[in-house]
PDB file of N, CA and C in Angstrom:
ATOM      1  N   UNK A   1       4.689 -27.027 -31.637  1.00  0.00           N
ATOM      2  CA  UNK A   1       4.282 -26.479 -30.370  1.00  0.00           C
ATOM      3  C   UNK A   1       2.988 -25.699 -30.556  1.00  0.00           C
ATOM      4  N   UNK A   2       2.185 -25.731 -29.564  1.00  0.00           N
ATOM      5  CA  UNK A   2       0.745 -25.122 -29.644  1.00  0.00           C
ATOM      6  C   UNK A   2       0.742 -24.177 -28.511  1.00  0.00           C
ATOM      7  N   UNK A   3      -0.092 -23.117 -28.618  1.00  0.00           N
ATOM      8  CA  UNK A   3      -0.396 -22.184 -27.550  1.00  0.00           C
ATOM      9  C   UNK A   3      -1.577 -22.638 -27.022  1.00  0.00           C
ATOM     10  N   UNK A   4      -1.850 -22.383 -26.083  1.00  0.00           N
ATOM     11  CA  UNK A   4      -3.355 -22.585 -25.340  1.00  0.00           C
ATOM     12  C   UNK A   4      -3.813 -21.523 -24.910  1.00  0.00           C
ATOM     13  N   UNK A   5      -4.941 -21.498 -25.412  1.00  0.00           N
ATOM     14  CA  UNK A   5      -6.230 -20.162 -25.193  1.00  0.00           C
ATOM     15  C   UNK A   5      -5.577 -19.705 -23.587  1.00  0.00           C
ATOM     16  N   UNK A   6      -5.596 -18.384 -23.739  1.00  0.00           N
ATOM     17  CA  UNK A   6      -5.683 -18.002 -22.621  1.00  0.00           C
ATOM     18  C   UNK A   6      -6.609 -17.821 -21.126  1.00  0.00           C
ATOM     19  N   UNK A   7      -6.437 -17.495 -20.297  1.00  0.00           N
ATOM     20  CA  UNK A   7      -7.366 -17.978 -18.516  1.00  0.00           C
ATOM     21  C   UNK A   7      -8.265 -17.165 -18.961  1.00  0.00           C
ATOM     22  N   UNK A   8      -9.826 -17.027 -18.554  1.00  0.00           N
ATOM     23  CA  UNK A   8     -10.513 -16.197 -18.663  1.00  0.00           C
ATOM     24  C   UNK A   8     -10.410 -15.172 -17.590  1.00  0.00           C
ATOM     25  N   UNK A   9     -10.800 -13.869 -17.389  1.00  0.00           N
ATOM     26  CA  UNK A   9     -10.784 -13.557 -16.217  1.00  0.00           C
ATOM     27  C   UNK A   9     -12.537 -13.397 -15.794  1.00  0.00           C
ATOM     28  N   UNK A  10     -12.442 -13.130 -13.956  1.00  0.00           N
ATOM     29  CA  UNK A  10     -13.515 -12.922 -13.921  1.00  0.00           C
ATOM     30  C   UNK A  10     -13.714 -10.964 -13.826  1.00  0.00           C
ATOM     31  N   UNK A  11     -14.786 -10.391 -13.737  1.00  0.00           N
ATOM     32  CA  UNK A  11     -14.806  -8.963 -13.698  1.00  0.00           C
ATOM     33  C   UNK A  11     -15.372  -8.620 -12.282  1.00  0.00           C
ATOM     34  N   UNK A  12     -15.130  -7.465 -11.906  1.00  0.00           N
ATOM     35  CA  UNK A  12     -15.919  -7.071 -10.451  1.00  0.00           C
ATOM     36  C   UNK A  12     -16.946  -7.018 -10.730  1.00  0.00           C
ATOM     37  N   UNK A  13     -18.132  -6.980  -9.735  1.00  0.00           N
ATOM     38  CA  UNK A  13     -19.268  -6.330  -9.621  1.00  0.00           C
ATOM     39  C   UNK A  13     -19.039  -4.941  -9.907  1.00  0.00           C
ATOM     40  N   UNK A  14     -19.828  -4.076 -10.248  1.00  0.00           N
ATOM     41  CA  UNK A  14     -20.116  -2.386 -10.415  1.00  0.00           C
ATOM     42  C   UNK A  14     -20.277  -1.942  -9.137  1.00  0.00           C
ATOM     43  N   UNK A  15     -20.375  -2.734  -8.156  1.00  0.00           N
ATOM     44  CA  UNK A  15     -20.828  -2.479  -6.421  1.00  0.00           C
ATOM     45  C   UNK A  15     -19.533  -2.456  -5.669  1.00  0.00           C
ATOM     46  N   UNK A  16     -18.465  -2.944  -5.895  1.00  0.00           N
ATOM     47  CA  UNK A  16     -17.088  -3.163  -5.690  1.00  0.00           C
ATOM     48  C   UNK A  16     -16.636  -2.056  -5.503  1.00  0.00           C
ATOM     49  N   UNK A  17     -15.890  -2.059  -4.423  1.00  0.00           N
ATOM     50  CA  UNK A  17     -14.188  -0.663  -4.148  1.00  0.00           C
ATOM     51  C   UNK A  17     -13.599  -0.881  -5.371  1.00  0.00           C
ATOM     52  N   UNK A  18     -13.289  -1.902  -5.738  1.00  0.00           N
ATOM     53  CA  UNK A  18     -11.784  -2.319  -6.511  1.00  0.00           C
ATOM     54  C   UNK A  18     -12.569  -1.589  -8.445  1.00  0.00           C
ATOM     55  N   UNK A  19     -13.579  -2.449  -8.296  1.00  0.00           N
ATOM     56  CA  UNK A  19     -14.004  -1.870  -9.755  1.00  0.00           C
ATOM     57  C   UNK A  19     -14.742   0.025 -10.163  1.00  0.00           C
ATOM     58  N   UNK A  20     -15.031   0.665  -8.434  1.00  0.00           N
ATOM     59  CA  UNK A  20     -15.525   1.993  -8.148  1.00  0.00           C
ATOM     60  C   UNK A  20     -14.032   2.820  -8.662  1.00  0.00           C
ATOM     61  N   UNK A  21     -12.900   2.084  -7.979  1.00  0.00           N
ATOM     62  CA  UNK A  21     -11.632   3.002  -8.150  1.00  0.00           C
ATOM     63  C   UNK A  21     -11.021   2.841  -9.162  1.00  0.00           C
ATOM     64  N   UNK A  22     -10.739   1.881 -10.076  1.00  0.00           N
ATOM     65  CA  UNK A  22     -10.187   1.365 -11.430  1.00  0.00           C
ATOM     66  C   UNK A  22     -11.207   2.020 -12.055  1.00  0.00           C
ATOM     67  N   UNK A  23     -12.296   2.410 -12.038  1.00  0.00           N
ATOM     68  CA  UNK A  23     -13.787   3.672 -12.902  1.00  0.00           C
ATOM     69  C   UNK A  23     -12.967   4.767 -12.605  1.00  0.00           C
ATOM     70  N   UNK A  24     -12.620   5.322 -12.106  1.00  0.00           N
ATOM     71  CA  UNK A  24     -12.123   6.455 -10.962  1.00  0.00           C
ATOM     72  C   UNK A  24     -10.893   6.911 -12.195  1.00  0.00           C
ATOM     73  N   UNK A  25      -9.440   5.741 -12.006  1.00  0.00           N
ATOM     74  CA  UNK A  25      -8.685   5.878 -12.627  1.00  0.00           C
ATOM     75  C   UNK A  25      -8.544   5.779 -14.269  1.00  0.00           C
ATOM     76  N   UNK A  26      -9.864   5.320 -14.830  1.00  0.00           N
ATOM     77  CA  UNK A  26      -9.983   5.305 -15.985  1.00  0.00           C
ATOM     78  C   UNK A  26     -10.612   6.611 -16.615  1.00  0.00           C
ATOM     79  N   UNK A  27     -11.378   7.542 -15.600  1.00  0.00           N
ATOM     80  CA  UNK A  27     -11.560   8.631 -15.965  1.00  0.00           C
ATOM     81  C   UNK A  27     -11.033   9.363 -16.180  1.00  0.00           C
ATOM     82  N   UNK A  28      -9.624   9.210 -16.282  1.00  0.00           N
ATOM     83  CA  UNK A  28      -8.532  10.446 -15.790  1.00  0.00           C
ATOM     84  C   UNK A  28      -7.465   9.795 -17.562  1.00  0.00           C
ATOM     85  N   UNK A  29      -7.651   9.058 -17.910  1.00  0.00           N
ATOM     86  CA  UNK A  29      -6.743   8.550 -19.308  1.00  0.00           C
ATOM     87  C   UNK A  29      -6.589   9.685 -20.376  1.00  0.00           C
ATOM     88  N   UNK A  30      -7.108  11.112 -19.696  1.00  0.00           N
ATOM     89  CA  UNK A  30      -6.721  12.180 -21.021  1.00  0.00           C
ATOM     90  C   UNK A  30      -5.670  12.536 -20.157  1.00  0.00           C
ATOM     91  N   UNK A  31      -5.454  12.690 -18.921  1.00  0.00           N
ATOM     92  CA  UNK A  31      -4.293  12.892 -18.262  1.00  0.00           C
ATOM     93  C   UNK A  31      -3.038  11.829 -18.371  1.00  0.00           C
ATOM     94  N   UNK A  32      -3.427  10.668 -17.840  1.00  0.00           N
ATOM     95  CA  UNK A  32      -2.754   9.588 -18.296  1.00  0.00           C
ATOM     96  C   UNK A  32      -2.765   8.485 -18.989  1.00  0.00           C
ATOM     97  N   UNK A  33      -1.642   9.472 -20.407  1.00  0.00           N
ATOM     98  CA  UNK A  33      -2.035   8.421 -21.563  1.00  0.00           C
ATOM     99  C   UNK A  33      -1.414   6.661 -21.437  1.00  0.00           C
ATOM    100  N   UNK A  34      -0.268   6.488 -21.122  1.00  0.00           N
ATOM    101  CA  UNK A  34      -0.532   5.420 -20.615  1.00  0.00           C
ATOM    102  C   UNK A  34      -0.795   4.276 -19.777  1.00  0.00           C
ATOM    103  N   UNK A  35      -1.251   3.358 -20.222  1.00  0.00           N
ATOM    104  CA  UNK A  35      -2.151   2.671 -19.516  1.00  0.00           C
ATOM    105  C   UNK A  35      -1.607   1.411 -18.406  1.00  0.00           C
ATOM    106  N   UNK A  36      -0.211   1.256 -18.586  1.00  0.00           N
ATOM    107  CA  UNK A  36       0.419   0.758 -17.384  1.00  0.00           C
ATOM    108  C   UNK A  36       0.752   1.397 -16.096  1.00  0.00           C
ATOM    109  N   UNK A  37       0.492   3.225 -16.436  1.00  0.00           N
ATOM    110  CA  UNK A  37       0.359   4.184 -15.290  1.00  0.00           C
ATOM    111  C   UNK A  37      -0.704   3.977 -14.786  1.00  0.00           C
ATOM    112  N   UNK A  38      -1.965   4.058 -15.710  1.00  0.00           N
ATOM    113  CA  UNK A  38      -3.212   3.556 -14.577  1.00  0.00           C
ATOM    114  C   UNK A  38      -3.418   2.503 -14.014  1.00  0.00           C
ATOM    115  N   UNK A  39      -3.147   1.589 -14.412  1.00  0.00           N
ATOM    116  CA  UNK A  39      -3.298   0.178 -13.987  1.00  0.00           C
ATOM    117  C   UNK A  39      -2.502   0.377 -12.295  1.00  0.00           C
ATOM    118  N   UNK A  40      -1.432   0.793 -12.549  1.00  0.00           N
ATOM    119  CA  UNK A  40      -0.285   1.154 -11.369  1.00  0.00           C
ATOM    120  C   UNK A  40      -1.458   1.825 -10.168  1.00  0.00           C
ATOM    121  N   UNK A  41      -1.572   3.243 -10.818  1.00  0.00           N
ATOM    122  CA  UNK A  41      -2.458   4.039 -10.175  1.00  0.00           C
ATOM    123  C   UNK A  41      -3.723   3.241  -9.268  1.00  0.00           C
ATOM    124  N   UNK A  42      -4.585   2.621 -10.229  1.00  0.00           N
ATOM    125  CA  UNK A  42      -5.888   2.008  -9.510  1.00  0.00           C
ATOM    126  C   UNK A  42      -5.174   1.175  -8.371  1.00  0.00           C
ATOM    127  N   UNK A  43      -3.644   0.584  -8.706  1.00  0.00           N
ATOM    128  CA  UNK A  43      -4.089  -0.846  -7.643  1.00  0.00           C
ATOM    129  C   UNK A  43      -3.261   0.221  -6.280  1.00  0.00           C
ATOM    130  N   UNK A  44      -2.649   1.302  -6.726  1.00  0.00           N
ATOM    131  CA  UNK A  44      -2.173   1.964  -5.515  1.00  0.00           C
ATOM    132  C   UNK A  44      -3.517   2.476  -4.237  1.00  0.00           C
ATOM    133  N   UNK A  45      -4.241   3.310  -5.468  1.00  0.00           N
ATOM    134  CA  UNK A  45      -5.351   3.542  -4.847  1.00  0.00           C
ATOM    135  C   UNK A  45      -6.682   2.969  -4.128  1.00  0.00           C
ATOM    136  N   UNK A  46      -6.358   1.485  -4.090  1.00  0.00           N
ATOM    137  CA  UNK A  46      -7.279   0.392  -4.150  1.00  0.00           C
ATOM    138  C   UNK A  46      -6.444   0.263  -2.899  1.00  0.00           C
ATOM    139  N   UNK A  47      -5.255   0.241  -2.504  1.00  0.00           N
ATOM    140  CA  UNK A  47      -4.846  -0.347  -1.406  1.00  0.00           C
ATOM    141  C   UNK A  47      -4.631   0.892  -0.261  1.00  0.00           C
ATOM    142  N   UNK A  48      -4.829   2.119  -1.176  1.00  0.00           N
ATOM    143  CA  UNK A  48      -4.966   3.119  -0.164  1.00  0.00           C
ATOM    144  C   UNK A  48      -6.697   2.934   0.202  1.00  0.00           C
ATOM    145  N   UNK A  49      -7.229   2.761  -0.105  1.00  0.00           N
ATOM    146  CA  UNK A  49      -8.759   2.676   0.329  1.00  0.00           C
ATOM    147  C   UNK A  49      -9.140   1.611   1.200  1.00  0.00           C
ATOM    148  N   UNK A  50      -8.093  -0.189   1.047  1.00  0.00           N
ATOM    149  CA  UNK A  50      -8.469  -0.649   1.876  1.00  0.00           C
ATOM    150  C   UNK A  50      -7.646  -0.332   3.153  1.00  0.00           C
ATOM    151  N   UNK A  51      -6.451   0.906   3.544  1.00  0.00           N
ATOM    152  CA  UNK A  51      -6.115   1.179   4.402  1.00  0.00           C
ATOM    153  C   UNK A  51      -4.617   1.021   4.709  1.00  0.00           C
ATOM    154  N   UNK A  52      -4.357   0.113   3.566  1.00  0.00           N
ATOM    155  CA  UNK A  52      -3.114  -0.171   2.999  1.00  0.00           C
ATOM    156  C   UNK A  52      -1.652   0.682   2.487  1.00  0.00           C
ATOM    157  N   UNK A  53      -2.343   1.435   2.171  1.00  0.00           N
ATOM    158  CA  UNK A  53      -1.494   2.617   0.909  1.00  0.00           C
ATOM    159  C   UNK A  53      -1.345   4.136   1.623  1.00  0.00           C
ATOM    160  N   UNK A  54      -0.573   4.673   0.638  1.00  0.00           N
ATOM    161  CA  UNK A  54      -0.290   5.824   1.146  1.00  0.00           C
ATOM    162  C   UNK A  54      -1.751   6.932   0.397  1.00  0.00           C
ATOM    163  N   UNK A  55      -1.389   7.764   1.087  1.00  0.00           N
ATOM    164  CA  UNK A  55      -2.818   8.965  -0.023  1.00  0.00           C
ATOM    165  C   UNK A  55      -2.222   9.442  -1.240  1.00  0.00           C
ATOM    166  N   UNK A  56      -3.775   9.826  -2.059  1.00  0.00           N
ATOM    167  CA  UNK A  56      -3.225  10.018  -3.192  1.00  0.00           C
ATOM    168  C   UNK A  56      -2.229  11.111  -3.386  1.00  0.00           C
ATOM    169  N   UNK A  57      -1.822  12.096  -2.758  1.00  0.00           N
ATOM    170  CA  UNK A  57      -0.339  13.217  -2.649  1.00  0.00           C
ATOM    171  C   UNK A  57       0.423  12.560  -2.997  1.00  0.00           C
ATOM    172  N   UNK A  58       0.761  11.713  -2.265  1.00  0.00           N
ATOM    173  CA  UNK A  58       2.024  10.726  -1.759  1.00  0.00           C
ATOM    174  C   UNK A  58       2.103   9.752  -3.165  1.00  0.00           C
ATOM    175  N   UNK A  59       0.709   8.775  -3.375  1.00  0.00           N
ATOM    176  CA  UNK A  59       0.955   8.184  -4.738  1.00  0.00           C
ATOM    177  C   UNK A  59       1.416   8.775  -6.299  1.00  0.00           C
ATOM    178  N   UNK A  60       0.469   9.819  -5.936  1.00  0.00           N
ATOM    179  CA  UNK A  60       1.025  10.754  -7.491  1.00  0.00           C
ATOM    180  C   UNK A  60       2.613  10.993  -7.567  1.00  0.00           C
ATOM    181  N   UNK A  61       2.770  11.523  -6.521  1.00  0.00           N
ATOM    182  CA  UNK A  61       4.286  11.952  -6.347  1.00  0.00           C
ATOM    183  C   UNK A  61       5.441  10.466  -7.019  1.00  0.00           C
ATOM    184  N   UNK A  62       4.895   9.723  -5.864  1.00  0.00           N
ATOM    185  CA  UNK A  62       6.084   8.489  -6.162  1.00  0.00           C
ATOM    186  C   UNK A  62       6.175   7.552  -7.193  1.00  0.00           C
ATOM    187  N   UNK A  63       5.267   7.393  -7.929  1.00  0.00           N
ATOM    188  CA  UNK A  63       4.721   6.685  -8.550  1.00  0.00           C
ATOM    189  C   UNK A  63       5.540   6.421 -10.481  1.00  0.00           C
ATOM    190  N   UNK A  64       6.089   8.098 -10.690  1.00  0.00           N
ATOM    191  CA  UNK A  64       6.770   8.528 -11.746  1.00  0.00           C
ATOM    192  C   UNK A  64       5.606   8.148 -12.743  1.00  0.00           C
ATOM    193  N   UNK A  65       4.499   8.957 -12.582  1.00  0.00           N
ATOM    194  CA  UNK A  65       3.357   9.135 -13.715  1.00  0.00           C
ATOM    195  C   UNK A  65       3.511   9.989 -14.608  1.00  0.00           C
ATOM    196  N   UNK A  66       3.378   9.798 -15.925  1.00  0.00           N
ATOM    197  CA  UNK A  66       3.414  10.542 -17.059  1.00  0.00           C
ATOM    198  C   UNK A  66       2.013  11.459 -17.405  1.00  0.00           C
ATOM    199  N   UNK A  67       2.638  12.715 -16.837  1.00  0.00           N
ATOM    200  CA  UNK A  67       1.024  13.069 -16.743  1.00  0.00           C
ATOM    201  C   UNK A  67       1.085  14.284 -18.226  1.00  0.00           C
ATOM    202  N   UNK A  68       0.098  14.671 -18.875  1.00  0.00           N
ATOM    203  CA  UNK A  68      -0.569  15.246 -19.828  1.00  0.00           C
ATOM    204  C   UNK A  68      -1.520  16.745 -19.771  1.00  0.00           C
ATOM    205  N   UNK A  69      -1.219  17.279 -19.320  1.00  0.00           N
ATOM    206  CA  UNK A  69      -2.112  18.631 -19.093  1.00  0.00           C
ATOM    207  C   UNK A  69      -2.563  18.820 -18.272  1.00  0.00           C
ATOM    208  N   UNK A  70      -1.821  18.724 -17.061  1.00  0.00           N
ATOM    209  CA  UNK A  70      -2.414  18.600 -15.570  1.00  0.00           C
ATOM    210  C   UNK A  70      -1.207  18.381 -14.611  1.00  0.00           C
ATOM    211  N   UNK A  71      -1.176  19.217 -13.714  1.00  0.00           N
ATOM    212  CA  UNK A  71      -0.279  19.359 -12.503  1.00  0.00           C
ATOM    213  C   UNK A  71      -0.427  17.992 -11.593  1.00  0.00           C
ATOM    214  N   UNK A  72       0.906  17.510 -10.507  1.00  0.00           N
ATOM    215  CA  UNK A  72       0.728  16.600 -10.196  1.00  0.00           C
ATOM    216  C   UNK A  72      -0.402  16.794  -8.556  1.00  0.00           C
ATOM    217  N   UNK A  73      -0.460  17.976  -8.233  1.00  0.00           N
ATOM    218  CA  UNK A  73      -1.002  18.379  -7.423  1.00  0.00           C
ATOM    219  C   UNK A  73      -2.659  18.526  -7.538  1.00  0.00           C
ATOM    220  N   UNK A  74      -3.332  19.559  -9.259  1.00  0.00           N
ATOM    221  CA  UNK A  74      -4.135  19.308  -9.526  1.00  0.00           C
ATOM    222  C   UNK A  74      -4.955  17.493  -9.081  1.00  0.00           C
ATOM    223  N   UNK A  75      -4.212  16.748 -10.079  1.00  0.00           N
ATOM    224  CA  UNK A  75      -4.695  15.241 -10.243  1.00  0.00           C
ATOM    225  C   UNK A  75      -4.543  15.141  -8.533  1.00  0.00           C
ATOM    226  N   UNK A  76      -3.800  14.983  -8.127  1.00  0.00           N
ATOM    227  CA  UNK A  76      -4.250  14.466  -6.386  1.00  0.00           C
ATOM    228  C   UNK A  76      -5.561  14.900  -6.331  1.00  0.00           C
ATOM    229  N   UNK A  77      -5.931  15.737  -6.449  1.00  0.00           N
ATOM    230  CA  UNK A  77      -7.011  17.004  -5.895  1.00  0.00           C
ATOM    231  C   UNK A  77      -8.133  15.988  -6.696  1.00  0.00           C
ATOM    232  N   UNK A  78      -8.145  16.010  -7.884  1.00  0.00           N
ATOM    233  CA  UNK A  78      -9.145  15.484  -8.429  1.00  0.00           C
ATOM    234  C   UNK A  78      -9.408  13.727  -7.740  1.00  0.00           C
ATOM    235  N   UNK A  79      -8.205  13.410  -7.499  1.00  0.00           N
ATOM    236  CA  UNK A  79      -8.459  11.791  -7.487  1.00  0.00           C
ATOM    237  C   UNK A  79      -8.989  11.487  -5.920  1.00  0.00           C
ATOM    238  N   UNK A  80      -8.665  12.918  -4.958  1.00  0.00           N
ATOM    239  CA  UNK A  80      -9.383  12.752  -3.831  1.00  0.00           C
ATOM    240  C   UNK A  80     -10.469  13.047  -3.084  1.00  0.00           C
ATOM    241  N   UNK A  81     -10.960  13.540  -4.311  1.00  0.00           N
ATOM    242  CA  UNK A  81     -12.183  14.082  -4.458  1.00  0.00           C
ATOM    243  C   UNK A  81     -13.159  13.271  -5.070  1.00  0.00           C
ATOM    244  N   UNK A  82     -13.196  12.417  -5.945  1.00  0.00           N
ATOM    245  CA  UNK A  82     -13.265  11.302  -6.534  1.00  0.00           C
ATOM    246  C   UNK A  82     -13.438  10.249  -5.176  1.00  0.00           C
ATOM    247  N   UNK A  83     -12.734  10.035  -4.682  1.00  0.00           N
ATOM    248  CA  UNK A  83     -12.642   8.817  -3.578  1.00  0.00           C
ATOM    249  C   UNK A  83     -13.193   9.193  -1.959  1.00  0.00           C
ATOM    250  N   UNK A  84     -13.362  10.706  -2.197  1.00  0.00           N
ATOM    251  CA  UNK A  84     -14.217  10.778  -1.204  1.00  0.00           C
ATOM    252  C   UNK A  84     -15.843  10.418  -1.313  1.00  0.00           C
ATOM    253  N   UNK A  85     -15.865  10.511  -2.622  1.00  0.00           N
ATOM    254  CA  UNK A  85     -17.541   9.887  -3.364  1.00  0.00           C
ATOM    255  C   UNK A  85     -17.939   8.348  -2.540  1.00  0.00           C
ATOM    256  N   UNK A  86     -16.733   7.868  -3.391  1.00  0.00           N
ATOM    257  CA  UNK A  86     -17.007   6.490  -2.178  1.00  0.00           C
ATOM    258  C   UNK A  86     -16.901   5.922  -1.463  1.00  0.00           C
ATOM    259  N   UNK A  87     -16.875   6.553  -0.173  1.00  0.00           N
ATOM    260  CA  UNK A  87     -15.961   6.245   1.205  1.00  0.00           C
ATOM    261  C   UNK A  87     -17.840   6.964   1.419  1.00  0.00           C
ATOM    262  N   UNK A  88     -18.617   7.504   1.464  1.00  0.00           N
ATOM    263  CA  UNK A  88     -19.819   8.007   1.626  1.00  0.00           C
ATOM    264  C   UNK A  88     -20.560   6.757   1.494  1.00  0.00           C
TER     265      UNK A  88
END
């Protein structure tokens, strides 16, 4: 039996919501060390931006993030502050 190379993917533009907020949530990886929390995080916040999702209060809260030196209230604060950058 043989494996086959895996799909390539393609990447966003740097001009993108989706790749602005996954930047967003990757800034924050001293808070959350792991990385299936952010992944979680960006696509929550990606669907709160296209209008979809709940705000980030509400995501932090429900989400059961493993957070690292930082209140769950702080990180809202930061991540909506952050996303008010690009909604400008």
């Amino acid at each position: 039996m043989t494996t086959l190379a895996s799909p390539g993917t393609n990447k966003f533009p740097d001009d993108s919501v989706e790749k602005q907020v996954y930047n967003i949530v990757d800034g924050l990886k001293e808070y959350l060390p792991i990385m299936n929390d952010r992944n979680r995080l960006g696509f929550c916040l990606y669907k709160y931006m296209k209008g979809e999702g709940d705000s980030p209060e509400v995501i932090v809260k429900t989400n059961k993030l493993i957070l690292e030196g930082i209140t769950p209230e702080e990180l809202a604060s930061k991540i909506s502050t952050e996303l008010d950058k690009i909604k400008k």
